[in-house]
PDB file of N, CA and C in Angstrom:
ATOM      1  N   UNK A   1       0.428   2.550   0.231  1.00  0.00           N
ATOM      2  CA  UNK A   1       1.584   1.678   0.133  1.00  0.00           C
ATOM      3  C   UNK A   1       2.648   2.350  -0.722  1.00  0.00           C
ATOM      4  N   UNK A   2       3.987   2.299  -0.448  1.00  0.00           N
ATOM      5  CA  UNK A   2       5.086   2.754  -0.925  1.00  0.00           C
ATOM      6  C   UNK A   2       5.271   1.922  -2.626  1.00  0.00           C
ATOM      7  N   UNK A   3       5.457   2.663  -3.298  1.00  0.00           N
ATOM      8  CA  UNK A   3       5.816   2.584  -5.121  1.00  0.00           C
ATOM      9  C   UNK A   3       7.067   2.218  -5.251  1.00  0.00           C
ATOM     10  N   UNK A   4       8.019   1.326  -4.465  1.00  0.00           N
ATOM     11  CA  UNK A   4       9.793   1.700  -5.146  1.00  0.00           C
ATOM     12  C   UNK A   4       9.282   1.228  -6.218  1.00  0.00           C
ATOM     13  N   UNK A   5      11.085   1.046  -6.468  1.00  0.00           N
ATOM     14  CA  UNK A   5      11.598   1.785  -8.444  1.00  0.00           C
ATOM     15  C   UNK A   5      11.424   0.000  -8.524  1.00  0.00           C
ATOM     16  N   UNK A   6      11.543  -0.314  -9.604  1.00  0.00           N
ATOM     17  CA  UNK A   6      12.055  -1.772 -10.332  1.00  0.00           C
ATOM     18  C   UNK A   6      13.045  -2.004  -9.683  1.00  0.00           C
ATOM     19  N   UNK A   7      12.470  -3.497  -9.616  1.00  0.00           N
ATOM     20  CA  UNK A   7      13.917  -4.507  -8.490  1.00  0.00           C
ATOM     21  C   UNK A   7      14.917  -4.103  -9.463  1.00  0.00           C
ATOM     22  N   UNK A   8      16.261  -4.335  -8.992  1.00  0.00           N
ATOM     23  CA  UNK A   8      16.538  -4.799  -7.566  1.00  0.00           C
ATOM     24  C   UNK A   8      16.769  -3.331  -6.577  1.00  0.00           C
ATOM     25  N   UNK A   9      16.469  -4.038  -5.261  1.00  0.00           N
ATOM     26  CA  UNK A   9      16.605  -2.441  -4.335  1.00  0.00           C
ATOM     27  C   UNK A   9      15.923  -3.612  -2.433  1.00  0.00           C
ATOM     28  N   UNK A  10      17.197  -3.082  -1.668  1.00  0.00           N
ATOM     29  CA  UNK A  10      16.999  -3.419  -0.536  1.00  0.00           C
ATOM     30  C   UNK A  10      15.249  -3.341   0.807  1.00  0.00           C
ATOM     31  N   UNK A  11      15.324  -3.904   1.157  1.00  0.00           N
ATOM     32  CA  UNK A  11      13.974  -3.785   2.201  1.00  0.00           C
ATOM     33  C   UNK A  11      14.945  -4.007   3.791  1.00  0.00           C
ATOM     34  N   UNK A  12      14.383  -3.298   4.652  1.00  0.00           N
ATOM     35  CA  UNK A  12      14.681  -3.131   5.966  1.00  0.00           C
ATOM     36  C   UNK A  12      13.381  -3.920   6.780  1.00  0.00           C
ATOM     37  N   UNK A  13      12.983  -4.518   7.235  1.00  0.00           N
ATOM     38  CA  UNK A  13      12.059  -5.028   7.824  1.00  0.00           C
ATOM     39  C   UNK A  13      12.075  -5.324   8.769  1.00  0.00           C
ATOM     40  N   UNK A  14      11.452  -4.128   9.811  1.00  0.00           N
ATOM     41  CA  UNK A  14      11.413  -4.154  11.413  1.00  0.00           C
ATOM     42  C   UNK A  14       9.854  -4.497  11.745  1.00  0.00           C
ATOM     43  N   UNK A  15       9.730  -5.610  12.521  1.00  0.00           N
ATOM     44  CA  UNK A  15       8.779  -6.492  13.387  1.00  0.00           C
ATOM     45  C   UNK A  15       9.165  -6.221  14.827  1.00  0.00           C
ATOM     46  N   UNK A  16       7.854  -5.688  15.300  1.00  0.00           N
ATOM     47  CA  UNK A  16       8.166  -5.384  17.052  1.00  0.00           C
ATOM     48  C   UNK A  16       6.638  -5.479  17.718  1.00  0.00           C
ATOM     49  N   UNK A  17       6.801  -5.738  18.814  1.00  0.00           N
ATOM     50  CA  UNK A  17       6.114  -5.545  19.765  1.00  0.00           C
ATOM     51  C   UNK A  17       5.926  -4.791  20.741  1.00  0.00           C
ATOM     52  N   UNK A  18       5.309  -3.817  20.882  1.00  0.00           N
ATOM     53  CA  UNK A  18       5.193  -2.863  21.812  1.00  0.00           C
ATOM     54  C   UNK A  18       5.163  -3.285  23.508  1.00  0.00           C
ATOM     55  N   UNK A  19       5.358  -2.297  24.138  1.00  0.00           N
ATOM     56  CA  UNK A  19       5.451  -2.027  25.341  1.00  0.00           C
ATOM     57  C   UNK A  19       3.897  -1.088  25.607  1.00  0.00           C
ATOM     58  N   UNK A  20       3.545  -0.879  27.433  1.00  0.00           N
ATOM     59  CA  UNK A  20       2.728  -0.118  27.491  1.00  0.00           C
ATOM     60  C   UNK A  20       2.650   1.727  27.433  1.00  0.00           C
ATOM     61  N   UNK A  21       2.028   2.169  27.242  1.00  0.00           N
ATOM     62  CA  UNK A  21       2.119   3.611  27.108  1.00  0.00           C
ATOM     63  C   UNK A  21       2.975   4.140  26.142  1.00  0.00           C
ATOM     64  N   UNK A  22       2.960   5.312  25.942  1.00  0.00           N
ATOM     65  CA  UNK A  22       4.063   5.615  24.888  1.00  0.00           C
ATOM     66  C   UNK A  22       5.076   6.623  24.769  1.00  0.00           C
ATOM     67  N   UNK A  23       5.343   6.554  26.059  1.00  0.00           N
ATOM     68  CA  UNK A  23       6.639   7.592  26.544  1.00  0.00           C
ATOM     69  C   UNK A  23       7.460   8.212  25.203  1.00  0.00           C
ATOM     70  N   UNK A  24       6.734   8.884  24.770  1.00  0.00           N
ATOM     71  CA  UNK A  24       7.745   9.692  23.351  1.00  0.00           C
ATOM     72  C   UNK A  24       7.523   9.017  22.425  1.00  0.00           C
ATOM     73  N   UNK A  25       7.135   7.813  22.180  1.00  0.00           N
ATOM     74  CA  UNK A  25       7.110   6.721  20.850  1.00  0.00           C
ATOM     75  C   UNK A  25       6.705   7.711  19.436  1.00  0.00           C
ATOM     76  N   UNK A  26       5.703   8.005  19.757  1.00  0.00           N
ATOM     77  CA  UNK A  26       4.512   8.526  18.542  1.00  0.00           C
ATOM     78  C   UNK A  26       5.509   9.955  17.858  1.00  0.00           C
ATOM     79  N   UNK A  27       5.829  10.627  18.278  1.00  0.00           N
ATOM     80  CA  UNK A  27       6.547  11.520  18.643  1.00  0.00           C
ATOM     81  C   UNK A  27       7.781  10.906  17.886  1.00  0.00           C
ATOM     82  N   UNK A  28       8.794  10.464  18.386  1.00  0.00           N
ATOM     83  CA  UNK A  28       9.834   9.938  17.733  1.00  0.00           C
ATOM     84  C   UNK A  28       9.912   8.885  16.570  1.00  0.00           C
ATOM     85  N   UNK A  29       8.812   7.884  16.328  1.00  0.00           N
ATOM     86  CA  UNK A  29       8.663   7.626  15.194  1.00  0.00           C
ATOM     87  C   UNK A  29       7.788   8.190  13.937  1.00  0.00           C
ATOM     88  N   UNK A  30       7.190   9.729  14.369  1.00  0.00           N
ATOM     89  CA  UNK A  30       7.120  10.077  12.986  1.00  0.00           C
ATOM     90  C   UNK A  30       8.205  10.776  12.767  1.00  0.00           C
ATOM     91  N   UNK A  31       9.168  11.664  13.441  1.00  0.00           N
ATOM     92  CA  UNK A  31      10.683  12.224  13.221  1.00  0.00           C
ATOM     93  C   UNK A  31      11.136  11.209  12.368  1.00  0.00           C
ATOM     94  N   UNK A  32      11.522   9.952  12.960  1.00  0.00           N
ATOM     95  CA  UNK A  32      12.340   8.857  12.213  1.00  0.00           C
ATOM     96  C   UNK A  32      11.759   8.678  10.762  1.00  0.00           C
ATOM     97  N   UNK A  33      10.448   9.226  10.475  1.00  0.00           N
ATOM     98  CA  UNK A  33       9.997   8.709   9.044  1.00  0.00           C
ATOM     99  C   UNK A  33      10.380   9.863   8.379  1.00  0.00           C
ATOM    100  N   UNK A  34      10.519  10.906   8.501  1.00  0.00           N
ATOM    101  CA  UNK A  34      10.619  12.410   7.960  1.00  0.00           C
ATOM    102  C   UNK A  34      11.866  11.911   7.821  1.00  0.00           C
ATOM    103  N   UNK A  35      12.708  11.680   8.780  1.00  0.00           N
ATOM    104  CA  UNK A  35      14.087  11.785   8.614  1.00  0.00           C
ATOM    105  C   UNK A  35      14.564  11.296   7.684  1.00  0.00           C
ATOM    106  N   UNK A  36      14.159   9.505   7.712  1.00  0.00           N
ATOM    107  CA  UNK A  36      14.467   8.749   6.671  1.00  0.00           C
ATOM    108  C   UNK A  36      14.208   8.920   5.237  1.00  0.00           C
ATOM    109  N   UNK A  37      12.892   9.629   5.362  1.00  0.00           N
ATOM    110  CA  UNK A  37      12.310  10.349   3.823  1.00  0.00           C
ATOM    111  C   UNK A  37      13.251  11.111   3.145  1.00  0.00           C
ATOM    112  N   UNK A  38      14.454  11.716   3.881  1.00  0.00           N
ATOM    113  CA  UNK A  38      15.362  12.683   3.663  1.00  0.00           C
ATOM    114  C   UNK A  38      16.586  12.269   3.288  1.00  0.00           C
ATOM    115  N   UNK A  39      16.602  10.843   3.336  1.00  0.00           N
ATOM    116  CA  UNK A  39      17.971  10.241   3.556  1.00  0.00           C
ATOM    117  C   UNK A  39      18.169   9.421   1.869  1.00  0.00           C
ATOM    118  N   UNK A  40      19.643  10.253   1.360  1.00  0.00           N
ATOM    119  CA  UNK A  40      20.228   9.601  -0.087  1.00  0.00           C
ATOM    120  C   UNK A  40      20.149   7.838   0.060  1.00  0.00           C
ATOM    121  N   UNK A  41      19.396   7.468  -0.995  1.00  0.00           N
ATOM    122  CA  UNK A  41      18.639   5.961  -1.641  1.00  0.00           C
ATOM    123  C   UNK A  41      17.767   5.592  -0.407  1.00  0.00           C
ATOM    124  N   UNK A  42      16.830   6.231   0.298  1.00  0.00           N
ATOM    125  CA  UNK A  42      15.749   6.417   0.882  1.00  0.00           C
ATOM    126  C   UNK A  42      14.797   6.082  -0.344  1.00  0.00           C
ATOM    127  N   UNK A  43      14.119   4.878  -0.716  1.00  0.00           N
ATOM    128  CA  UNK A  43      12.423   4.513  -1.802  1.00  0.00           C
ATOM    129  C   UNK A  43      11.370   4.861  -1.020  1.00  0.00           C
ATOM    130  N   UNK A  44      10.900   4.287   0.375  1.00  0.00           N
ATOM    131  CA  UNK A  44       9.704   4.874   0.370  1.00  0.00           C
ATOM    132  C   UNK A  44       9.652   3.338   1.561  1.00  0.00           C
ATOM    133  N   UNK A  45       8.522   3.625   2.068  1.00  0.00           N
ATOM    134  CA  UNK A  45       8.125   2.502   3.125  1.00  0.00           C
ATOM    135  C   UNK A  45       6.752   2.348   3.930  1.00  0.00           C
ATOM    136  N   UNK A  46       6.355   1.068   3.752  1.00  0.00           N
ATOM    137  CA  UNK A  46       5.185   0.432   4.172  1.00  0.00           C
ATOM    138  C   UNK A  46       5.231   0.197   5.883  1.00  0.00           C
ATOM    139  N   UNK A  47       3.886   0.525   6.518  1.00  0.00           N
ATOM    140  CA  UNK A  47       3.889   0.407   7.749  1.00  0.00           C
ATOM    141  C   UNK A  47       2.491  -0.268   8.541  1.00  0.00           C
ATOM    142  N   UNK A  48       2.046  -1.191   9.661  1.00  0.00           N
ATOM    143  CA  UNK A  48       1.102  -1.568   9.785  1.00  0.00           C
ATOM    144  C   UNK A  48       1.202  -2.016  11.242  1.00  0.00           C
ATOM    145  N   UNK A  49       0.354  -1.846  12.045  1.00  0.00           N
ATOM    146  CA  UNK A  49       0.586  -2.146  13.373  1.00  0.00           C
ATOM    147  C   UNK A  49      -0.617  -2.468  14.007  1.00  0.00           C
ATOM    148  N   UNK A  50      -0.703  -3.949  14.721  1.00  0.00           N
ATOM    149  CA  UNK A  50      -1.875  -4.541  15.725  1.00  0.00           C
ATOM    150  C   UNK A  50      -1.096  -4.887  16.370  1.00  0.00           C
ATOM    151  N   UNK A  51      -1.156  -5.976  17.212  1.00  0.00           N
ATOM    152  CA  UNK A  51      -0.335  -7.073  17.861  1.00  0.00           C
ATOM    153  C   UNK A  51       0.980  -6.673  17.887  1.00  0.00           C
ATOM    154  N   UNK A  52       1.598  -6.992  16.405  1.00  0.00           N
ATOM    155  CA  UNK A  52       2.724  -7.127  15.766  1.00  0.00           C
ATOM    156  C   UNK A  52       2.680  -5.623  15.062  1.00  0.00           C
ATOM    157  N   UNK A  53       3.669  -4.960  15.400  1.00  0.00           N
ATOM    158  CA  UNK A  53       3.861  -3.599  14.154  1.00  0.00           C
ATOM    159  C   UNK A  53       5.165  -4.200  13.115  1.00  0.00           C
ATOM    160  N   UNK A  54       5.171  -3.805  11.802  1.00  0.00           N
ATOM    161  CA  UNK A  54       5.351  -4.138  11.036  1.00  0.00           C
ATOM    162  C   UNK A  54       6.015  -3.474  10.076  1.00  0.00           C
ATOM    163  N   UNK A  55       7.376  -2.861   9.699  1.00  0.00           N
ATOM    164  CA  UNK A  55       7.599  -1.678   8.938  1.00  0.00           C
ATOM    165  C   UNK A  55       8.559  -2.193   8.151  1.00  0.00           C
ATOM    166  N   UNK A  56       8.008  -1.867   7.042  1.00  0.00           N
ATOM    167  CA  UNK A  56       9.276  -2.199   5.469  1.00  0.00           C
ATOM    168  C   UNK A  56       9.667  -0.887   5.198  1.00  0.00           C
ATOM    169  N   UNK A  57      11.416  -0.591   5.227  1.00  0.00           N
ATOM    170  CA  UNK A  57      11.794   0.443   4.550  1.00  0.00           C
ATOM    171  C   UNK A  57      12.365  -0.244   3.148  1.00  0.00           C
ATOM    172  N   UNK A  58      12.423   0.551   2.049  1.00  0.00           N
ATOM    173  CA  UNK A  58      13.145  -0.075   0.754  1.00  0.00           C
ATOM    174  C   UNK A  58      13.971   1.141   0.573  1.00  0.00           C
ATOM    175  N   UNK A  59      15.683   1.036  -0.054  1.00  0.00           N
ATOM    176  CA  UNK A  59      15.904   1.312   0.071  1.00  0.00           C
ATOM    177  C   UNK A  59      17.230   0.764  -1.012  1.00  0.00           C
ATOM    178  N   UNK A  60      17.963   1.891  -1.562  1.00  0.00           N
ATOM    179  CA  UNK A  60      18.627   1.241  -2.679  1.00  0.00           C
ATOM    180  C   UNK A  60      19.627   0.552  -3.190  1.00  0.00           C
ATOM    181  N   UNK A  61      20.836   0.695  -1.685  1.00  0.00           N
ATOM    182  CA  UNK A  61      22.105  -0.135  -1.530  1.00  0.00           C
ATOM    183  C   UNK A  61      21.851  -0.337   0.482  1.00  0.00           C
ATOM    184  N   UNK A  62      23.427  -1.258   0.210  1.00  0.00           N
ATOM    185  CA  UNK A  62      23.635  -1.259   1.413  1.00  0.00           C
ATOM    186  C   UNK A  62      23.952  -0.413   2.173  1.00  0.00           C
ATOM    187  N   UNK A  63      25.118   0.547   1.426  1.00  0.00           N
ATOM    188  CA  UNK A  63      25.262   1.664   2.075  1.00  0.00           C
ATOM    189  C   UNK A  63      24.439   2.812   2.437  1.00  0.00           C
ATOM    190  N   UNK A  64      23.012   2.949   1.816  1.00  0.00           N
ATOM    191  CA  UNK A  64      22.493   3.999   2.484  1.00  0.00           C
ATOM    192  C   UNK A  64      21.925   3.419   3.468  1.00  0.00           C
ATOM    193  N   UNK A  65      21.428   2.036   3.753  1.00  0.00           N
ATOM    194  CA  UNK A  65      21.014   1.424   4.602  1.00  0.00           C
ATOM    195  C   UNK A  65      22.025   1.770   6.041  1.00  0.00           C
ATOM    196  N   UNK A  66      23.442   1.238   5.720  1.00  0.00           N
ATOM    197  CA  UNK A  66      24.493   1.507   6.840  1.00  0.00           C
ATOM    198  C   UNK A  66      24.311   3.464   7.517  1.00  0.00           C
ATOM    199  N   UNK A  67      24.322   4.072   6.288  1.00  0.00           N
ATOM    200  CA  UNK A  67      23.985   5.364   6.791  1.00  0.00           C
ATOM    201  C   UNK A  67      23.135   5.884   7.298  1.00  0.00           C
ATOM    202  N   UNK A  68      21.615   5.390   7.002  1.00  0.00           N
ATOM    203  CA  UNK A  68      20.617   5.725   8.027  1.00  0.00           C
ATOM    204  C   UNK A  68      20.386   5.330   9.119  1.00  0.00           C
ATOM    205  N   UNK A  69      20.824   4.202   9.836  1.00  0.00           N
ATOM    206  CA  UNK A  69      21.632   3.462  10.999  1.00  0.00           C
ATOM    207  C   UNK A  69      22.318   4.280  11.566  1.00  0.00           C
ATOM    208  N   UNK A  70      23.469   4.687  10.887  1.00  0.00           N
ATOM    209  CA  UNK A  70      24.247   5.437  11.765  1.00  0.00           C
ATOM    210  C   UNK A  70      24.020   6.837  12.099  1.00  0.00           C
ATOM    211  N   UNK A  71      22.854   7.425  11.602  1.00  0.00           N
ATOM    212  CA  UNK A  71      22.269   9.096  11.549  1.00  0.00           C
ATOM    213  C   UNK A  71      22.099   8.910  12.865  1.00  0.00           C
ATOM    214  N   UNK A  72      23.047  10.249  13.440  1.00  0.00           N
ATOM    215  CA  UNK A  72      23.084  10.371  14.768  1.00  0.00           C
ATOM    216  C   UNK A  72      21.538  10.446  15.996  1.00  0.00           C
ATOM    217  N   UNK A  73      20.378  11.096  15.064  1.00  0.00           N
ATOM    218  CA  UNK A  73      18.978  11.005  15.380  1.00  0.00           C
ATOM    219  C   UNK A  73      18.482   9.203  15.578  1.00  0.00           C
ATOM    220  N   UNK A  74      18.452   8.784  14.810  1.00  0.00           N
ATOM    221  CA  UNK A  74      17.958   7.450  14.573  1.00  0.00           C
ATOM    222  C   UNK A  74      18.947   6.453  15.369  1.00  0.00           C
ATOM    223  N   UNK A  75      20.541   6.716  15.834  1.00  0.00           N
ATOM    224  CA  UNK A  75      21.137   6.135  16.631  1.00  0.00           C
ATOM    225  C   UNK A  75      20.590   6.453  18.043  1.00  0.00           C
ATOM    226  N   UNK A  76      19.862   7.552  18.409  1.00  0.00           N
ATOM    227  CA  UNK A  76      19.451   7.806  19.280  1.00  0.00           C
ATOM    228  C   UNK A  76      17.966   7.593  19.980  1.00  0.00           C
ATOM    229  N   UNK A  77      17.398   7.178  19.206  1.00  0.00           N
ATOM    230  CA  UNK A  77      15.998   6.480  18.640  1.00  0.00           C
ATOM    231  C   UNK A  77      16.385   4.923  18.955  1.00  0.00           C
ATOM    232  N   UNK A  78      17.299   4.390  18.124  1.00  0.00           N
ATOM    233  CA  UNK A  78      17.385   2.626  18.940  1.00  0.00           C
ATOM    234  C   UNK A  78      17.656   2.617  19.994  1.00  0.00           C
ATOM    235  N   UNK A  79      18.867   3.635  21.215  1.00  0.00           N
ATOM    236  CA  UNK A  79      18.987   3.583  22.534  1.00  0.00           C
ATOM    237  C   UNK A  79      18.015   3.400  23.418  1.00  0.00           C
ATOM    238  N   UNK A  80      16.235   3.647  22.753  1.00  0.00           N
ATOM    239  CA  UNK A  80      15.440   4.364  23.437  1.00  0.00           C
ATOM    240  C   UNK A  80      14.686   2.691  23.187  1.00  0.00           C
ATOM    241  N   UNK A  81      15.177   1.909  22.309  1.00  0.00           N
ATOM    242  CA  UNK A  81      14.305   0.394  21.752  1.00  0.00           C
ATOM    243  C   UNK A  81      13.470   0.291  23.450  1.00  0.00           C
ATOM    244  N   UNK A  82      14.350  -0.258  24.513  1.00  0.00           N
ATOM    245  CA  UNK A  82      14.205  -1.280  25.352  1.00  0.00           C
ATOM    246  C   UNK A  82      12.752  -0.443  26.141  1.00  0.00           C
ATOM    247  N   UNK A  83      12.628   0.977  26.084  1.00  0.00           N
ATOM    248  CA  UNK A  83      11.612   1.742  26.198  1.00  0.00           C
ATOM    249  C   UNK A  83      10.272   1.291  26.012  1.00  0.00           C
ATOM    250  N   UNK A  84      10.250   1.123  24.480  1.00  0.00           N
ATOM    251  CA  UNK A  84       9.125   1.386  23.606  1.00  0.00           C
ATOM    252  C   UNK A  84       8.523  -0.407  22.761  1.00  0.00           C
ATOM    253  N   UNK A  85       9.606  -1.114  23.285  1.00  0.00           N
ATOM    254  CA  UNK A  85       9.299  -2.433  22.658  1.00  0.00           C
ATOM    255  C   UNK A  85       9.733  -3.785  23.260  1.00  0.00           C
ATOM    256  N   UNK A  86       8.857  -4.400  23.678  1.00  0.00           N
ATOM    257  CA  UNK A  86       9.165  -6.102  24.319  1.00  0.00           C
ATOM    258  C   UNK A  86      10.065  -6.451  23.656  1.00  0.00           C
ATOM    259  N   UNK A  87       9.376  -6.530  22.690  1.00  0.00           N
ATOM    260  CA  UNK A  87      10.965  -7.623  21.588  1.00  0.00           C
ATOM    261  C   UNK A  87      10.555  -6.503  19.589  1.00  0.00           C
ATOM    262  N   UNK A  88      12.224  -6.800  19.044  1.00  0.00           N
ATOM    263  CA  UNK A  88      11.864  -6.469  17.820  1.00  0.00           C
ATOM    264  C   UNK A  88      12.762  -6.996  17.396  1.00  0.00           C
ATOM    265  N   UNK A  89      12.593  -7.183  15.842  1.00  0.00           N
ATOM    266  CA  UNK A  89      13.761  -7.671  15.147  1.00  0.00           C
ATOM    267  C   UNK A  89      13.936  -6.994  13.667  1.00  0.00           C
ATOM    268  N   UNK A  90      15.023  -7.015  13.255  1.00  0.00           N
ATOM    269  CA  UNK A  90      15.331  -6.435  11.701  1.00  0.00           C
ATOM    270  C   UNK A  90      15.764  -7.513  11.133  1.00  0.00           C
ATOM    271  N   UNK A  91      15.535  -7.125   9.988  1.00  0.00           N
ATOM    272  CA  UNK A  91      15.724  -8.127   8.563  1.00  0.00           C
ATOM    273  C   UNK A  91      15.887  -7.661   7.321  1.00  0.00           C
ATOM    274  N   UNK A  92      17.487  -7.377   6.700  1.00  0.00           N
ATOM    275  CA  UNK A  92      17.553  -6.919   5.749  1.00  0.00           C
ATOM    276  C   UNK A  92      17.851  -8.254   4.197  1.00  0.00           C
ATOM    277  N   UNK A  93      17.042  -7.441   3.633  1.00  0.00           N
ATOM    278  CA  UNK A  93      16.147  -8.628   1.961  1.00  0.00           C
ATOM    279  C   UNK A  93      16.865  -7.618   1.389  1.00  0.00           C
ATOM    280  N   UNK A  94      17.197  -8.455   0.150  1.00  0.00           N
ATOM    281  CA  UNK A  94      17.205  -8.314  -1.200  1.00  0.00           C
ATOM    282  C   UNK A  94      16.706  -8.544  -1.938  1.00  0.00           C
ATOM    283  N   UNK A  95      15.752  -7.280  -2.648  1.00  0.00           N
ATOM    284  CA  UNK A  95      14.342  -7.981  -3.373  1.00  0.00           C
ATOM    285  C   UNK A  95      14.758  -7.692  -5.157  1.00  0.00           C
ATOM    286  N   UNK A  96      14.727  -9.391  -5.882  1.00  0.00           N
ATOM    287  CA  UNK A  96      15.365  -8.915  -7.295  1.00  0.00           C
ATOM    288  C   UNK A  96      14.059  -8.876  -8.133  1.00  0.00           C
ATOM    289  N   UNK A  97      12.831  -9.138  -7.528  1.00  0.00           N
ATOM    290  CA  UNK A  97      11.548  -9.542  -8.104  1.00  0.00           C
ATOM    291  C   UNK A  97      10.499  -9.025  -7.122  1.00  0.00           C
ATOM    292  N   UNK A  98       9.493  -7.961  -7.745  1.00  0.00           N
ATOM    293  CA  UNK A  98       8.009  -7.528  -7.151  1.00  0.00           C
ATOM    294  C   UNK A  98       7.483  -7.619  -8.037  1.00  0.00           C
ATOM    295  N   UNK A  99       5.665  -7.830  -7.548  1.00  0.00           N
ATOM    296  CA  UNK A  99       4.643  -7.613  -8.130  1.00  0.00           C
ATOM    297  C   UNK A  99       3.619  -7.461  -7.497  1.00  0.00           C
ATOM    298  N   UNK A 100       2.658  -6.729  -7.799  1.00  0.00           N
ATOM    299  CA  UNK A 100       1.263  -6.566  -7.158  1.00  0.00           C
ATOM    300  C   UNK A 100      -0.262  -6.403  -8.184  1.00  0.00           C
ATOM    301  N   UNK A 101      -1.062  -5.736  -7.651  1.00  0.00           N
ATOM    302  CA  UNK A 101      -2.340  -5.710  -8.525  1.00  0.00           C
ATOM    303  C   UNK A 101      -2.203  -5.160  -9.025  1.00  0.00           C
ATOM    304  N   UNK A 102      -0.992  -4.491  -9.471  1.00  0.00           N
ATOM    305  CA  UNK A 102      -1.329  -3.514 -10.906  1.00  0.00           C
ATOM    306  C   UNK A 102      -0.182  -4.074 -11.817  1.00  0.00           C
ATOM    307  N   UNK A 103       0.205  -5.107 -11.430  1.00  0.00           N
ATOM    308  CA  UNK A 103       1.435  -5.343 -12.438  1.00  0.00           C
ATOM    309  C   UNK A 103       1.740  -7.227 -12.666  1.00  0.00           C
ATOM    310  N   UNK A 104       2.216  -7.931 -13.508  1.00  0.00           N
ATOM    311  CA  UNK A 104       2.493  -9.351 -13.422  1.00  0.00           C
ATOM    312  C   UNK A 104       3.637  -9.308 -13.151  1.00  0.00           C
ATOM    313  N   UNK A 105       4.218 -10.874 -12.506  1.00  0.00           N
ATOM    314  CA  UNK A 105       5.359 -11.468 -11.853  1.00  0.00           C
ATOM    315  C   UNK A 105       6.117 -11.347 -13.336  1.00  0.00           C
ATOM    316  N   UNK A 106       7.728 -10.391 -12.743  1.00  0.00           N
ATOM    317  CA  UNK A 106       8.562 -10.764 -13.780  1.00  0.00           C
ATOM    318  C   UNK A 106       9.813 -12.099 -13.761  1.00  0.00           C
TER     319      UNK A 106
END
């Protein structure tokens, strides 16, 4: 699981459902994680997939958010959505408060 820094700091949260086979998928979404790994206020991101795949990017303003969106790779990667996924959706949070098992609610 991804470590970001102390709130506050953005989350990207894409929920999708796959399609059959994987015409390039596997392939183009580990590019998209390298990429994003690369990208100024890029934190780090959680991923999980059955049914429902499940991916939290965090991430440190809005604007790097707007910029990794618009990275000409990853613009080229959503063209490919209707491909690789029935339905998905994004959801951008503002998280001013985390905690987990190694730490108490501040």
């Amino acid at each position: 699981m991804a470590m970001p820094p102390e709130p506050p700091y953005y989350a990207v949260i894409f929920t999708s459902v796959r399609t059959a086979g994987d015409q390039g998928y596997a392939a183009t979404a580990a590019r998209m994680v390298e990429l994003a790994a690369a990208q100024p206020g890029f934190l780090g991101a959680d991923s999980a997939r059955n049914d429902v795949g499940i991916t939290v990017s965090y991430w440190r303003d809005l604007a790097a958010i707007r910029a990794w969106r618009e990275h000409p790779e990853h613009r080229a990667a959503i063209a490919q959505a209707g491909a690789w996924y029935a339905h998905y959706s994004v959801r951008v949070a503002y998280v001013e408060r985390a905690w987990g098992s190694e730490s108490c609610p501040a």
